[in-house]
Protein backbone atom coordinates (compact mmCIF):
# COMPACT_ATOMS: atom_id res chain seq x y z
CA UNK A 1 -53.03 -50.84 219.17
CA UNK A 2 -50.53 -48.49 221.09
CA UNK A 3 -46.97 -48.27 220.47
CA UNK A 4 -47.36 -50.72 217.31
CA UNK A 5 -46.89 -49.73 213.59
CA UNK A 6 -48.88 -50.69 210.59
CA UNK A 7 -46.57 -53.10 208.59
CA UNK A 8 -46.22 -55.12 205.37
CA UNK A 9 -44.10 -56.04 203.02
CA UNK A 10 -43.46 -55.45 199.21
CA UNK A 11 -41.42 -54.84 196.54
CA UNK A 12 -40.80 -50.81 195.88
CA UNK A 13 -41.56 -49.85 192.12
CA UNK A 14 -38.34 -48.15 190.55
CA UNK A 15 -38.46 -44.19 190.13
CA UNK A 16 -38.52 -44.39 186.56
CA UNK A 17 -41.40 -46.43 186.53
CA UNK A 18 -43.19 -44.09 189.06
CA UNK A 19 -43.09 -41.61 186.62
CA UNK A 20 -44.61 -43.80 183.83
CA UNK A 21 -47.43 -44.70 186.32
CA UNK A 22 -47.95 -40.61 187.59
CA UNK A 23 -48.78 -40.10 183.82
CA UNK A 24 -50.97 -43.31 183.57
CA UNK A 25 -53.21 -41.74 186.38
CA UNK A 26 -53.22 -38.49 185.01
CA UNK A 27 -54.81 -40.04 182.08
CA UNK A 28 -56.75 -41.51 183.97
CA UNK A 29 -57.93 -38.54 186.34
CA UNK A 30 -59.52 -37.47 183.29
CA UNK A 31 -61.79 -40.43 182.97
CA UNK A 32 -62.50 -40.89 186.38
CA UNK A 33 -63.01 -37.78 188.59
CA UNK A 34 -63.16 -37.98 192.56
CA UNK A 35 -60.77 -40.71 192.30
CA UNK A 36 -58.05 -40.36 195.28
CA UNK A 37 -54.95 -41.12 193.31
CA UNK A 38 -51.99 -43.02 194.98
CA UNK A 39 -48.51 -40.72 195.11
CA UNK A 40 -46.03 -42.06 193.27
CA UNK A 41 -43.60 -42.30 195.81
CA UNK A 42 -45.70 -44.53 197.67
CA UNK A 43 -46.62 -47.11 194.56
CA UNK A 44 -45.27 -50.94 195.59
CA UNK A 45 -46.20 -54.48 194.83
CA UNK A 46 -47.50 -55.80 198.12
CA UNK A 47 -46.15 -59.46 199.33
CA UNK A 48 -47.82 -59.22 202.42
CA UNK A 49 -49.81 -57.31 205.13
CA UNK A 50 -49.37 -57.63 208.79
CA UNK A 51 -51.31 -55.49 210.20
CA UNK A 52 -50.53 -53.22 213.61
CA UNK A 53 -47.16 -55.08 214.78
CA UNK A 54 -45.97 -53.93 218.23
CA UNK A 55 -42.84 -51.59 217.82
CA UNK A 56 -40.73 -54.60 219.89
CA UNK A 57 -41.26 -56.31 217.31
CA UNK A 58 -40.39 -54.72 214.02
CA UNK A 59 -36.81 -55.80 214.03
CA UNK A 60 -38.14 -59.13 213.66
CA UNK A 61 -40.24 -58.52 210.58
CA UNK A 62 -37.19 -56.66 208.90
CA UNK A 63 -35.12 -59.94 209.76
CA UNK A 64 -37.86 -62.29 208.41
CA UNK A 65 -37.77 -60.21 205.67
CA UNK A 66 -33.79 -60.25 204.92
CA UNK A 67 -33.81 -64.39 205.64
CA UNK A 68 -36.78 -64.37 202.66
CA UNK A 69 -35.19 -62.26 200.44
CA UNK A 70 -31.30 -64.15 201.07
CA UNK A 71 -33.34 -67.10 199.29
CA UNK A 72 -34.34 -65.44 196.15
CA UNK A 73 -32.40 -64.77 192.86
CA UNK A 74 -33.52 -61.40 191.33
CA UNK A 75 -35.94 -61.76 188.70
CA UNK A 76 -37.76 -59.43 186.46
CA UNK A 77 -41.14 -57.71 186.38
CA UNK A 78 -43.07 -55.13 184.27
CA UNK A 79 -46.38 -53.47 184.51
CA UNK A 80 -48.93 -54.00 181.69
CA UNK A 81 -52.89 -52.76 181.53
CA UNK A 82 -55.60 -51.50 184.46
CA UNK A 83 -57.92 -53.29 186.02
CA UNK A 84 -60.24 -53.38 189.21
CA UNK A 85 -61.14 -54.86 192.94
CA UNK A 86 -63.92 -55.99 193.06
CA UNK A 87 -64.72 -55.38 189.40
CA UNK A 88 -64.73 -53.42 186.36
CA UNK A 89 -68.38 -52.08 186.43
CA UNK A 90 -68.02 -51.23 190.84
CA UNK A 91 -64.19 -50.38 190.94
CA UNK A 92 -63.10 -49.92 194.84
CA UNK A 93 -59.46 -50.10 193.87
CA UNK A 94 -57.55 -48.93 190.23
CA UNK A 95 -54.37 -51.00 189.73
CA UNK A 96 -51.71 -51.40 187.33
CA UNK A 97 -51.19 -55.36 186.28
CA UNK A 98 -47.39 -57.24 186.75
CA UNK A 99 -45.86 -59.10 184.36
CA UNK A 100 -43.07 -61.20 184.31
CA UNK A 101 -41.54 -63.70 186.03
CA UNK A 102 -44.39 -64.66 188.24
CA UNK A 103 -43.31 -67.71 189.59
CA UNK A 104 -40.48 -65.89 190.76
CA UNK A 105 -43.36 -63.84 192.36
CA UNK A 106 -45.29 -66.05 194.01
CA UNK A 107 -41.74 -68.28 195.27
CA UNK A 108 -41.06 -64.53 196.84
CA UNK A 109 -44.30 -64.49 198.48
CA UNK A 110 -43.96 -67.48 199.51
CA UNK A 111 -40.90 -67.12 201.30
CA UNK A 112 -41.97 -64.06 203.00
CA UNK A 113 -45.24 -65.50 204.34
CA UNK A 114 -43.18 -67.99 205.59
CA UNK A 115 -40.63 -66.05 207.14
CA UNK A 116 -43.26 -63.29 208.66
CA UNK A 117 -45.34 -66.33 210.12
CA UNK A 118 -42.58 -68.10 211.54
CA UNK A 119 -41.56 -64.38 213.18
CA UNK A 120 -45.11 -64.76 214.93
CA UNK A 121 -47.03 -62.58 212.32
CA UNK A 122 -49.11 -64.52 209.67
CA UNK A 123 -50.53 -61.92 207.12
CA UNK A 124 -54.14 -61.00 207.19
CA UNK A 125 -54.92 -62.73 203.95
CA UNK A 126 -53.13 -65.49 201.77
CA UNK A 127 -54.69 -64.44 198.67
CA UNK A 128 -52.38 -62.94 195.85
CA UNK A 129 -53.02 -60.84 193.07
CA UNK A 130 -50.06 -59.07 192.08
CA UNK A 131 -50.95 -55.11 191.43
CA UNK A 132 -49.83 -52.03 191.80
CA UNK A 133 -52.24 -49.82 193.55
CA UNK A 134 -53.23 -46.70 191.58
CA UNK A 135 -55.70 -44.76 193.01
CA UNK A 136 -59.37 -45.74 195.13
CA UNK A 137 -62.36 -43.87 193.54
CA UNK A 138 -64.35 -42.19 196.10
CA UNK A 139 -68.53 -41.40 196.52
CA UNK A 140 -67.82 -38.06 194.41
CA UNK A 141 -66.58 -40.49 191.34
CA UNK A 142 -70.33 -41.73 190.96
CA UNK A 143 -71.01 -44.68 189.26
CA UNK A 144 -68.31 -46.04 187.33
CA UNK A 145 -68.00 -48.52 184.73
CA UNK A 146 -63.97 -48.84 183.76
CA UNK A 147 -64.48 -51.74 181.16
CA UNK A 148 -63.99 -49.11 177.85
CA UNK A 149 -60.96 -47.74 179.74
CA UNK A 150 -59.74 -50.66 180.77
CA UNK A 151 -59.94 -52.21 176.41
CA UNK A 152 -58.50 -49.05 175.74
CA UNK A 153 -55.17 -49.47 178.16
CA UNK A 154 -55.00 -52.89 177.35
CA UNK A 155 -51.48 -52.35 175.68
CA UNK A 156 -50.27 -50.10 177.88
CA UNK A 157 -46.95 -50.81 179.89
CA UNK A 158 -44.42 -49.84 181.62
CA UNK A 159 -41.63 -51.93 180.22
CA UNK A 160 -39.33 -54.38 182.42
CA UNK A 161 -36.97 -53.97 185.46
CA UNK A 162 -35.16 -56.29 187.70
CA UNK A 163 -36.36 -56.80 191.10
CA UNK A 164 -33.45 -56.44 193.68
CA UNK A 165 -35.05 -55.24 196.87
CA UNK A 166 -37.78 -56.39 199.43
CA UNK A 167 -38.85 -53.59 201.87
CA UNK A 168 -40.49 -54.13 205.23
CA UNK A 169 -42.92 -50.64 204.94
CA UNK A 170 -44.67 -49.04 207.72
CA UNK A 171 -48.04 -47.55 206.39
CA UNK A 172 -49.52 -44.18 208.34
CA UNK A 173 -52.20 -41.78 207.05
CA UNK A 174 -51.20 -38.47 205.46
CA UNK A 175 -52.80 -35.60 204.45
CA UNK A 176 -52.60 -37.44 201.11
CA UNK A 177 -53.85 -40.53 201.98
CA UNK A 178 -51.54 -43.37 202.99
CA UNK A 179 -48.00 -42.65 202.76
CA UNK A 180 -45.33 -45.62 203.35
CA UNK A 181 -41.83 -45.62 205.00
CA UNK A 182 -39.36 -48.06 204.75
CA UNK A 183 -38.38 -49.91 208.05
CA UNK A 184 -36.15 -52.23 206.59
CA UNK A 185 -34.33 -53.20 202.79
CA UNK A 186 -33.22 -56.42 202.10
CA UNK A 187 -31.31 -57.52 199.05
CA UNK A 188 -32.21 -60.36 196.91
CA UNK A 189 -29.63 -63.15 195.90
């Protein structure tokens, strides 16, 4: 679509906790070559995605955004273990689980979903699975099977942190990949 911008919405993962995760995947990279890793600038916890939303309308998504995040209290979250879309044994996407308060989650979600639809853009899928994206292994990774890696990182984590922010992202390719730019911050409650 012309003159629109590739939008969702998320919750940005602290710098401190980038770092954590840059290591993770360089432990990782070992196990699992060909994989395009996700910069750590660009890791998030993704509420919802809206697709290409016209640029006349982006204002609006960064004020349904606000009115959803005026209605939360800050809550906390942490990052524990690895896992896989679809699965284990044919990975398509690497995350990095969430911990926490998940109710707080999902009532965050929930209110952005609700704000973004009433704003005229419903999100291309109502399924949640809170992750953090950490890397998409390509045709040059070969068969993978991430089950002993995954038993092995089990324990891993990243330790808590307080959710404050919501950010309205545009997404745009790179010569990296995907890279994401805030549009708009709100502050929780």
């Amino acid at each position: 679509m012309a003159d629109a911008t590739r939008t969702f919405v998320g919750l940005p993962v602290p710098s401190d906790f980038r770092l954590k995760l840059e290591r993770l995947t360089a432990n990782l990279a070992k196990s699992i070559p060909g994989t395009r890793w996700t910069h750590p600038e660009d890791h998030h916890i993704t509420l919802a995605f809206l697709g290409d939303i016209p640029h006349t309308d982006l204002r609006e998504i960064c004020r349904a955004t606000a009115e959803a995040a005026s209605k939360t209290k800050r809550f906390d979250l942490g990052l524990q273990g690895i896992g896989a879309f679809p699965s284990l044994d044919r990975p398509r996407v690497i995350w990095a689980g969430v911990t926490g308060d998940l109710d707080a989650l999902r009532e965050l979600r929930d209110s952005v979903v609700d704000s973004v639809t009433r704003a005229g853009y419903s999100p291309d899928d109502l399924r949640f699975h809170p992750h953090v994206t950490l890397g998409r292994p390509t045709r040059a990774s070969g068969a993978i099977d991430l089950s002993p890696v995954e038993a092995h990182l089990r324990t891993w984590t990243a330790g808590p942190w307080t959710v404050d922010t919501v950010v309205a992202y545009a997404s745009h390719h790179s010569g990296r990949g995907p890279a994401y730019t805030p549009l708009g911050t709100a502050r929780l409650s």
